[in-house]
Protein backbone atom coordinates (compact mmCIF):
# COMPACT_ATOMS: atom_id res chain seq x y z
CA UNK A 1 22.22 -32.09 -15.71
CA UNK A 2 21.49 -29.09 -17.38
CA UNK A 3 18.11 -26.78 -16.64
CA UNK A 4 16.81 -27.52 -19.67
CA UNK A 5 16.82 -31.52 -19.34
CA UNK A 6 15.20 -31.13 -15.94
CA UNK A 7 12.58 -29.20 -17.11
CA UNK A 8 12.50 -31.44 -20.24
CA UNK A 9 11.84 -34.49 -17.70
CA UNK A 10 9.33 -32.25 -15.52
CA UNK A 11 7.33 -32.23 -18.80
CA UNK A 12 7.84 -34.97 -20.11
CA UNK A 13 7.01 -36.81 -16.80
CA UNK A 14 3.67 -34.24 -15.82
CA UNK A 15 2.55 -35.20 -19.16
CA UNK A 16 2.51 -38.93 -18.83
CA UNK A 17 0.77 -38.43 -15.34
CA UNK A 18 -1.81 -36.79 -17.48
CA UNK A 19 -1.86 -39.58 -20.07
CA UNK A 20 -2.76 -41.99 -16.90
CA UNK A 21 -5.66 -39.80 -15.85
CA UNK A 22 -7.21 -39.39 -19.27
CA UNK A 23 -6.43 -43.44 -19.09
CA UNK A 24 -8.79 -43.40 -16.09
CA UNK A 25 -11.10 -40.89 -17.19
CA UNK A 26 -11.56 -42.62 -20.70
CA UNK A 27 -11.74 -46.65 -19.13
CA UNK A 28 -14.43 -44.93 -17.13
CA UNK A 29 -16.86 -43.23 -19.64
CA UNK A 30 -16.06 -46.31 -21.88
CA UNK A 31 -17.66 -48.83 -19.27
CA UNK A 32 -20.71 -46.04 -18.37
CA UNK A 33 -20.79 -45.81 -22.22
CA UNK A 34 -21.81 -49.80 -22.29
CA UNK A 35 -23.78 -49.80 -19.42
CA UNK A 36 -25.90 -46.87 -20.86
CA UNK A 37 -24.85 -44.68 -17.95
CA UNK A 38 -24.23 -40.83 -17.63
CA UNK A 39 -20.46 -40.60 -17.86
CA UNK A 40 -20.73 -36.98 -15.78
CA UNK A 41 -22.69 -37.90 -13.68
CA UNK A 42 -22.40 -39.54 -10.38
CA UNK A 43 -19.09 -40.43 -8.46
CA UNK A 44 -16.90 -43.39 -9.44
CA UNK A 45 -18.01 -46.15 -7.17
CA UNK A 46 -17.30 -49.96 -7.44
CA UNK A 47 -19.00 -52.01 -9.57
CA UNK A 48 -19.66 -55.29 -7.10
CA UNK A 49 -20.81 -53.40 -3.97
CA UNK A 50 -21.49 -50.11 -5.27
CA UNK A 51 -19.09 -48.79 -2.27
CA UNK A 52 -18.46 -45.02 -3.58
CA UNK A 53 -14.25 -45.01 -3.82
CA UNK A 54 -12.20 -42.68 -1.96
CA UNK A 55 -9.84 -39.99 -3.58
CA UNK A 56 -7.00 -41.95 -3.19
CA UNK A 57 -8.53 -45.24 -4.49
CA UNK A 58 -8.83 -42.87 -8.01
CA UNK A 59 -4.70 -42.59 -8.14
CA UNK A 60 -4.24 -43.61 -11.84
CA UNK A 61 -1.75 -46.91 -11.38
CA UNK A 62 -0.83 -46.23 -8.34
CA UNK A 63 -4.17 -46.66 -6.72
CA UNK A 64 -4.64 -50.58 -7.68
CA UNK A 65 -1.52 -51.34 -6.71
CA UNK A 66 -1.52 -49.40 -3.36
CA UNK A 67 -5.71 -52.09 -2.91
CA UNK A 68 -3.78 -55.20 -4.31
CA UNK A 69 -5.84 -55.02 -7.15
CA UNK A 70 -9.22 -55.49 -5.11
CA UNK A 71 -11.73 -53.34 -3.63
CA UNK A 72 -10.92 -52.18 -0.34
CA UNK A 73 -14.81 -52.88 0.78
CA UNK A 74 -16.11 -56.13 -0.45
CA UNK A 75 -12.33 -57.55 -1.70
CA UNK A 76 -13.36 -58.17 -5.00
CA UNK A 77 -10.78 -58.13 -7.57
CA UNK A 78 -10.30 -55.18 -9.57
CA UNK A 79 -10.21 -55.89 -13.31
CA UNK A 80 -6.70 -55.49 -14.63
CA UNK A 81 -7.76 -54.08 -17.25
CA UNK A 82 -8.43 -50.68 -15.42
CA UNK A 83 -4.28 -50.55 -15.11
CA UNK A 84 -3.43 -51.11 -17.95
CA UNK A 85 -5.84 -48.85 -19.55
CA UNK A 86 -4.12 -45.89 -17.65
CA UNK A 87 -0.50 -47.28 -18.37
CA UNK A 88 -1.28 -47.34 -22.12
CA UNK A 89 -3.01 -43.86 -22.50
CA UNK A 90 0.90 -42.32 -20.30
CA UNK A 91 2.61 -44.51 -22.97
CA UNK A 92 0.36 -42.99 -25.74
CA UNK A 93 0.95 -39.02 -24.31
CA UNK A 94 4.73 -39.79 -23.70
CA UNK A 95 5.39 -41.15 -27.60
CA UNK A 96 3.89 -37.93 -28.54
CA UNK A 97 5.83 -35.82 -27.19
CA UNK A 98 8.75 -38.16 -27.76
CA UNK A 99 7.80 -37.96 -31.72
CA UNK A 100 7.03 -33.98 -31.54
CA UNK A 101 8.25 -32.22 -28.74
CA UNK A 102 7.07 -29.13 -27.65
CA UNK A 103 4.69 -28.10 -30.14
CA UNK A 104 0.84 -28.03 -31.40
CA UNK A 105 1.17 -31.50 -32.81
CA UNK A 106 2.08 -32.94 -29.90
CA UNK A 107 -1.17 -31.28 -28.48
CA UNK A 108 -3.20 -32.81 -31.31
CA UNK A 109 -1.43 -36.23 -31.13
CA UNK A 110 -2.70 -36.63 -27.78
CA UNK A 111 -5.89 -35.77 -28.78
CA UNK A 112 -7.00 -38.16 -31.49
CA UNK A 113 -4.86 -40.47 -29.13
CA UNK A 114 -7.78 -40.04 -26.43
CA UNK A 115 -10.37 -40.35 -28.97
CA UNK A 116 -8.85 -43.54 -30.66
CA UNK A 117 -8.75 -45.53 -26.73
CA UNK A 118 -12.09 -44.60 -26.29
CA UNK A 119 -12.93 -45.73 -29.89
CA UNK A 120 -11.42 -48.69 -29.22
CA UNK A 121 -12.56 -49.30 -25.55
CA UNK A 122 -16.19 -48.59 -26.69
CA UNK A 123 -16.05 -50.93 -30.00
CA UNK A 124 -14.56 -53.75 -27.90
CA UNK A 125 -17.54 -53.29 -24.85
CA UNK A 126 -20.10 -52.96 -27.63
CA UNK A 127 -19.05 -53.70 -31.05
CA UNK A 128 -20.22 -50.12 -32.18
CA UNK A 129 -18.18 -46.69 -32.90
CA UNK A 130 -20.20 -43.71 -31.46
CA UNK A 131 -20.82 -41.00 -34.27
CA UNK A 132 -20.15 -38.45 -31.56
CA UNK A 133 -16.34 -39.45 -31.08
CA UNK A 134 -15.94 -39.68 -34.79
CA UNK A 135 -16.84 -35.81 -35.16
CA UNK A 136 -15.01 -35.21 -32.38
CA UNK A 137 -11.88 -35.72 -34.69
CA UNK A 138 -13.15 -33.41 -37.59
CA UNK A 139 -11.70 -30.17 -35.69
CA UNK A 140 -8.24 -31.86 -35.05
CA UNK A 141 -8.58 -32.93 -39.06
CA UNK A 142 -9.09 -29.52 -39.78
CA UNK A 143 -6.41 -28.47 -37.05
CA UNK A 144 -4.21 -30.74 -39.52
CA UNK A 145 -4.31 -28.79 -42.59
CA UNK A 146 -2.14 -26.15 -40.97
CA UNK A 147 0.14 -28.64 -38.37
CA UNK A 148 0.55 -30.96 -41.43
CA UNK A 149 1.81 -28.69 -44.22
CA UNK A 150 3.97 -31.57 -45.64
CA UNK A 151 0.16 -33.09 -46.83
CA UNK A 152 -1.58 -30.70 -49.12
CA UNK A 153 -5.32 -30.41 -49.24
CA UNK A 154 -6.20 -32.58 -52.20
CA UNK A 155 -4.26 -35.44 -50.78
CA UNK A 156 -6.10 -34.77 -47.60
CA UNK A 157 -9.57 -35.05 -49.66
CA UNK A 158 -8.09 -37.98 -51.44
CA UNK A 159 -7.72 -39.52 -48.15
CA UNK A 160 -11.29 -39.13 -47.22
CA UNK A 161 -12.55 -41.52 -50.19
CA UNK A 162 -9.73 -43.35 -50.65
CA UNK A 163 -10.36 -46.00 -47.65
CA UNK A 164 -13.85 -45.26 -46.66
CA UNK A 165 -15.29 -45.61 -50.16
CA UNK A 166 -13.98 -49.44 -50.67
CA UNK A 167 -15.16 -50.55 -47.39
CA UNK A 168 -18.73 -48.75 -48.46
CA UNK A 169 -18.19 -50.76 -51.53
CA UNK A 170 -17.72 -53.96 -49.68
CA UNK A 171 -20.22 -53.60 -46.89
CA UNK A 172 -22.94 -53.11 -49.16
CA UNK A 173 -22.00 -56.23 -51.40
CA UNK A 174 -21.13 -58.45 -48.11
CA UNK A 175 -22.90 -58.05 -45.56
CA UNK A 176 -21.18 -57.34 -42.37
CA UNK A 177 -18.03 -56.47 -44.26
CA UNK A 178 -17.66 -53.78 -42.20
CA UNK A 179 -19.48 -51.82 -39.86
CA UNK A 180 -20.90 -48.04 -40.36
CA UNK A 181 -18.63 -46.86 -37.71
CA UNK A 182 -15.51 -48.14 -39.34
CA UNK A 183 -16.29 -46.34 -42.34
CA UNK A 184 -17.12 -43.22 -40.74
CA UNK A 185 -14.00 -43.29 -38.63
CA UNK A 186 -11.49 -44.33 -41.75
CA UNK A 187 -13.09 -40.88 -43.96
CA UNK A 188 -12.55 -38.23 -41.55
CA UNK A 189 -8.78 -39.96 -40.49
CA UNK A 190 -8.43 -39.96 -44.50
CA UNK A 191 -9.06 -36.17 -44.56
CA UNK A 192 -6.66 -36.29 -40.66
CA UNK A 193 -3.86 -38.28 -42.41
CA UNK A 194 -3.74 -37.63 -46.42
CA UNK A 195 -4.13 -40.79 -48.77
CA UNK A 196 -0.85 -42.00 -48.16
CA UNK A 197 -0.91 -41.87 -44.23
CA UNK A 198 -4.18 -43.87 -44.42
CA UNK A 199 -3.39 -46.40 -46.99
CA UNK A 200 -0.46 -46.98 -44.23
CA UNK A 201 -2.83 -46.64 -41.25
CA UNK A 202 -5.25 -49.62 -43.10
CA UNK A 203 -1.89 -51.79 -43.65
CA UNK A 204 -1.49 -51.79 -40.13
CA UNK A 205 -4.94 -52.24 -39.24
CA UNK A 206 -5.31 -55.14 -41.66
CA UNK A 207 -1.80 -56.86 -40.63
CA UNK A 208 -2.78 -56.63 -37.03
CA UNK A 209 -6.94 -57.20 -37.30
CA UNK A 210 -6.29 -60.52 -38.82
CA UNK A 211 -3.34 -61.57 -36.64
CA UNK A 212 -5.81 -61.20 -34.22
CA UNK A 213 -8.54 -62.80 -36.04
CA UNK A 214 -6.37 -65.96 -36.79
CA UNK A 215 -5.48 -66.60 -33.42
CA UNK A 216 -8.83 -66.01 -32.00
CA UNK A 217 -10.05 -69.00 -34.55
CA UNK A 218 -6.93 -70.76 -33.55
CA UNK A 219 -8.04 -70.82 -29.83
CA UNK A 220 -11.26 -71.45 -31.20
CA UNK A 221 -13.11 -68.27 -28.68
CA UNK A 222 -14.04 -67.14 -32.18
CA UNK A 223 -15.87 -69.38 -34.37
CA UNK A 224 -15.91 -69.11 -38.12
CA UNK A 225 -17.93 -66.11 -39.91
CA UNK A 226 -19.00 -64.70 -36.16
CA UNK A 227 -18.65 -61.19 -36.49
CA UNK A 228 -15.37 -59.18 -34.79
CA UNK A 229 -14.33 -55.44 -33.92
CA UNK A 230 -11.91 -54.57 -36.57
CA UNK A 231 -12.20 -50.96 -34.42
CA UNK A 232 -9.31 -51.33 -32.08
CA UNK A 233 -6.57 -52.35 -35.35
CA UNK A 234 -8.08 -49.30 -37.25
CA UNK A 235 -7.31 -47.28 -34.23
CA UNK A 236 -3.88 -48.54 -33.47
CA UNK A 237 -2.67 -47.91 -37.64
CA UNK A 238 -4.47 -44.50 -37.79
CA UNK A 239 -2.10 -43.31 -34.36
CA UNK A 240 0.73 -45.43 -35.85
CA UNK A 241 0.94 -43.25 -39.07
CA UNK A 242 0.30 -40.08 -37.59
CA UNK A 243 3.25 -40.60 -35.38
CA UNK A 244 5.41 -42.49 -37.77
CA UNK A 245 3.90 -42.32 -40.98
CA UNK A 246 6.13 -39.81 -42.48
CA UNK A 247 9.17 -42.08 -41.86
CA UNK A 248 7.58 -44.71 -42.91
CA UNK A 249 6.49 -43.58 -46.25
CA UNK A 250 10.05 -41.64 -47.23
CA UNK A 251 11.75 -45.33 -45.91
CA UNK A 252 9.32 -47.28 -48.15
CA UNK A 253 9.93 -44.83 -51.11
CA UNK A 254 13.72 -44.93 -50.50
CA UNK A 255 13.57 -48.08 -52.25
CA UNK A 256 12.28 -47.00 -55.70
């Protein structure tokens, strides 16, 4: 093995231990978020008995495997969800740098990746997308104009209208067409993304929002016309063409 593949799988594996403690960090503020609760304030403690957790009971993974999946004091069971929250956000970091390497990009891919799981975390506790996470992506949209030559400014301000302004259109002619949030969110990852990456990144959304939607009606724990996040699938296409969009969109042209 050569010195720089060891240091390549140093990094590569420090930064997926990072992706698990934003994963912690971001599960976390996203609950506190619901719950109306300082997120920096106050140590982590369990929810059931209120028991204040040790340092090793914070281990991202490796902690709620070490307890079973339970509290150590009162034996309640941990939420899984807490987990896989932390394995996602690694998996998240890790395809980042697998897509970008060592670079700036790879810096701002994680970071609109930590914004998007909180996005969705929060939208899915509360069915709402805080404004202050949506301007936290504006300086990493900026950031973009610079990382992202390939996408030139005027397809960048394209972008911004180019989703946001149809589902204006539509949520002021149907009500509950979608939420303020979503709009919000889909502009500034218009500006993030150019009009091509988020015509892509809505594709995706759309495919795997109403997947979702169907089978929730199918298993009937939706009912028809009650309102659901569309958040999470807006999330999931924006980081899906900002990692693969370029390929995507030269594969898809290919065929003309």
């Amino acid at each position: 093995m050569t010195e720089f593949m060891m240091v390549n799988i140093i990094f590569t594996a420090s930064l997926v231990a990072l992706g698990a403690c934003f994963g912690s960090f971001i599960n976390a503020a996203a609950l506190r978020y619901g719950a109306k609760v300082s997120f920096v304030k106050g140590r982590s403690a369990c929810p059931h008995c209120k028991r204040v957790l040790g340092w090793f009971e914070l281990v991202p993974v490796a902690g709620w495997f070490l307890l079973g999946g339970k509290c150590r004091g009162c034996k309640v069971r941990i939420p899984v969800r807490y987990v896989l929250v932390e394995i996602l956000c690694a998996a998240l970091f890790g395809a980042a740098y697998g897509v970008f390497g060592f670079s700036l990009m790879t810096v701002l891919a994680i970071s609109v990746a930590g914004i998007m799981l909180a996005i969705s975390l929060i939208d899915i506790n509360t069915t709402e997308i805080p404004d202050g996470l949506t301007i936290a992506l504006i300086p990493f949209a900026v950031a973009a104009i610079w990382l992202m030559p390939d996408v030139g400014i005027w397809a960048r301000v394209i972008g911004f209208f180019a989703i946001s302004l149809p589902m204006l259109l539509l949520a002021l002619f149907i009500g509950g067409a979608f939420g303020g949030g979503d709009i919000k969110l889909m502009a500034v990852c218009g500006f993030l993304l150019g009009w091509q990456g988020v015509l892509l990144a809505f594709f995706v959304a759309v495919v795997l929002g109403g997947g979702w939607a169907i089978w929730l009606l199918l298993t009937k724990r939706r009912k028809k016309g009650e309102a659901m996040v569309f958040g999470p699938a807006l999330c999931v296409g924006v980081y899906a063409s900002l990692l693969f969009g370029g390929d995507i969109i030269n594969w898809y042209l290919g065929f003309f």
